[in-house]
C-alpha atoms as a PDB file:
ATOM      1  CA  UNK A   1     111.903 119.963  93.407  1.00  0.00           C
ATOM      2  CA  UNK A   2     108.554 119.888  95.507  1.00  0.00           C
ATOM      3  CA  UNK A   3     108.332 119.051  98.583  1.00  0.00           C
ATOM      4  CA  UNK A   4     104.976 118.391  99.509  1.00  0.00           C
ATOM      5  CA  UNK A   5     103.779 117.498 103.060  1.00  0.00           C
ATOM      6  CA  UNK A   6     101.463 115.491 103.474  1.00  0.00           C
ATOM      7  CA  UNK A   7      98.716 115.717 106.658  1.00  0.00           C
ATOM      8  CA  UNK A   8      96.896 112.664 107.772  1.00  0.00           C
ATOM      9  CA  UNK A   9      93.705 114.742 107.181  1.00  0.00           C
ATOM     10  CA  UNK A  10      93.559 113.997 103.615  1.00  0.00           C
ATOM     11  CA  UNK A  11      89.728 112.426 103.217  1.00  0.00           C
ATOM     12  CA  UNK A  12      89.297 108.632 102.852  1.00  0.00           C
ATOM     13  CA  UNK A  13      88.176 106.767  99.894  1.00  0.00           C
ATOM     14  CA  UNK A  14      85.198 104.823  99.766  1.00  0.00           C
ATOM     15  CA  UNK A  15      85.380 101.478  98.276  1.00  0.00           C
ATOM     16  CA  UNK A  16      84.121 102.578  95.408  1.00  0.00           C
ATOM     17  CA  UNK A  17      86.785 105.230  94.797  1.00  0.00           C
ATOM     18  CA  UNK A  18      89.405 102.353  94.926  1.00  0.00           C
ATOM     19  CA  UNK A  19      87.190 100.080  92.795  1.00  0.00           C
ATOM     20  CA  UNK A  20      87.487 103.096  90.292  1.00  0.00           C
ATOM     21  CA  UNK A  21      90.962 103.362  90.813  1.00  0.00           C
ATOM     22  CA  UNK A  22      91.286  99.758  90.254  1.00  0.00           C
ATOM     23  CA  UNK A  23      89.723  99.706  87.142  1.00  0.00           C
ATOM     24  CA  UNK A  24      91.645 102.432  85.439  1.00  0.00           C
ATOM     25  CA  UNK A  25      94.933 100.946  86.581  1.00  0.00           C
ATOM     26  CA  UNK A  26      93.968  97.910  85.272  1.00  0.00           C
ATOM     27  CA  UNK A  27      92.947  99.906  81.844  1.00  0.00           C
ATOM     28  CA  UNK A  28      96.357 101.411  81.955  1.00  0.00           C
ATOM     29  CA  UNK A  29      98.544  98.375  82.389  1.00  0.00           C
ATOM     30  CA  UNK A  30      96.732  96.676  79.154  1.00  0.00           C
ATOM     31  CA  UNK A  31      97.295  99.814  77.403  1.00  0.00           C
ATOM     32  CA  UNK A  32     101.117  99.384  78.361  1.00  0.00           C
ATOM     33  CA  UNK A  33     101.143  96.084  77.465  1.00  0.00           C
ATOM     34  CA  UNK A  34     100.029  96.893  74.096  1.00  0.00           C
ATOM     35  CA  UNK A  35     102.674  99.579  73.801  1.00  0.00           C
ATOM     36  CA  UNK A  36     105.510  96.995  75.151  1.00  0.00           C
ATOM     37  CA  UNK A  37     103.983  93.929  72.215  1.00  0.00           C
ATOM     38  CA  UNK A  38     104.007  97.135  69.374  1.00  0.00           C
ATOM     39  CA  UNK A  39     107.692  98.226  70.410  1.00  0.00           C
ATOM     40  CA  UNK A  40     108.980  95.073  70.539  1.00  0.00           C
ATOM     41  CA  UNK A  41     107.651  93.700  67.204  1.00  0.00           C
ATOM     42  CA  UNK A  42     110.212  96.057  65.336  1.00  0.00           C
ATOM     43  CA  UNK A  43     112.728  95.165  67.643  1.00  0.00           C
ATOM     44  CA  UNK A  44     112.514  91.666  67.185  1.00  0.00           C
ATOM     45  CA  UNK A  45     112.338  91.746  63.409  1.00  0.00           C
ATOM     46  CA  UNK A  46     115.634  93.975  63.586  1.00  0.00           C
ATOM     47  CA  UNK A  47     117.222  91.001  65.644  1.00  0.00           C
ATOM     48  CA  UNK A  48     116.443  88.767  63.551  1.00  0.00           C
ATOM     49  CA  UNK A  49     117.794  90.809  60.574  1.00  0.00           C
ATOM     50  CA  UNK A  50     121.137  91.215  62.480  1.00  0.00           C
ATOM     51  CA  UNK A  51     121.253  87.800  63.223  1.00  0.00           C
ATOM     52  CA  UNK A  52     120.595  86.594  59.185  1.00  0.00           C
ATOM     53  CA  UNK A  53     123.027  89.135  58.242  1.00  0.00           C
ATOM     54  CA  UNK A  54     125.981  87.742  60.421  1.00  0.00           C
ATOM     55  CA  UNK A  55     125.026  84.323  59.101  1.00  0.00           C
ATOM     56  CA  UNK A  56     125.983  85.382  55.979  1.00  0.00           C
ATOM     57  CA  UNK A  57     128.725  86.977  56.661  1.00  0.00           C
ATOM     58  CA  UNK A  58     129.855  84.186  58.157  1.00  0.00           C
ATOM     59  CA  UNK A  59     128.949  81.778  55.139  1.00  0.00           C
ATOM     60  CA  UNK A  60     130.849  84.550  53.480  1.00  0.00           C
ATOM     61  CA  UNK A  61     134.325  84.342  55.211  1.00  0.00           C
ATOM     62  CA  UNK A  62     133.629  80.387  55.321  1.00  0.00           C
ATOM     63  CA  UNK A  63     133.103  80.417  51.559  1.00  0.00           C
ATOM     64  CA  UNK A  64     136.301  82.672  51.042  1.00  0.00           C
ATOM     65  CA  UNK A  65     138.672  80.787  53.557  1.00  0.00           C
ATOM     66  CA  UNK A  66     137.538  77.620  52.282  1.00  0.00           C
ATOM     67  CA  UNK A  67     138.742  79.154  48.266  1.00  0.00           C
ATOM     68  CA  UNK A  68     142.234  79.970  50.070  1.00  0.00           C
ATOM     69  CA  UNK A  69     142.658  77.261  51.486  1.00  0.00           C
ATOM     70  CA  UNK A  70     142.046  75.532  48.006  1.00  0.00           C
ATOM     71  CA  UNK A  71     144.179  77.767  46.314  1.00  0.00           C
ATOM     72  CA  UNK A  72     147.191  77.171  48.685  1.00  0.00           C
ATOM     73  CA  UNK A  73     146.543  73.339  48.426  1.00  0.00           C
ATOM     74  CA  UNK A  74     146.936  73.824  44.547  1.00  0.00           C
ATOM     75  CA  UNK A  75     150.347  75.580  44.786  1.00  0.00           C
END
């Protein structure tokens, strides 16, 4: 771990310095939003594949109760 101390006789920055610094954070949260929007595309696609799939399994079971039930009404 690194401890680093810090002395207040670090040099100040000029307002352009933080209008730099400004800009390239602002460059670097679009960048991460693009990331975030990219990622999350696959991520909601696999939802909405686990989501269909339960659907029919459920359609599934209904559909296969439903023939039991038939068959037990027919006995």
């Amino acid at each position: 771990m690194n401890h680093q101390i810090i002395v207040d006789s670090t040099p100040h920055l000029s307002a352009e310095d933080f209008a730099a610094l400004r800009e390239n954070l602002h460059e670097q949260r679009l960048f991460r939003q693009e990331q975030l929007r990219q990622l999350a595309g696959p991520v909601a696609l696999r939802i909405e594949d686990r989501l269909q799939q339960q659907d029919a399994a459920r359609e599934g079971r209904g559909g296969f109760l439903a023939d039991s039930d038939e068959a037990r009404v027919r006995e």
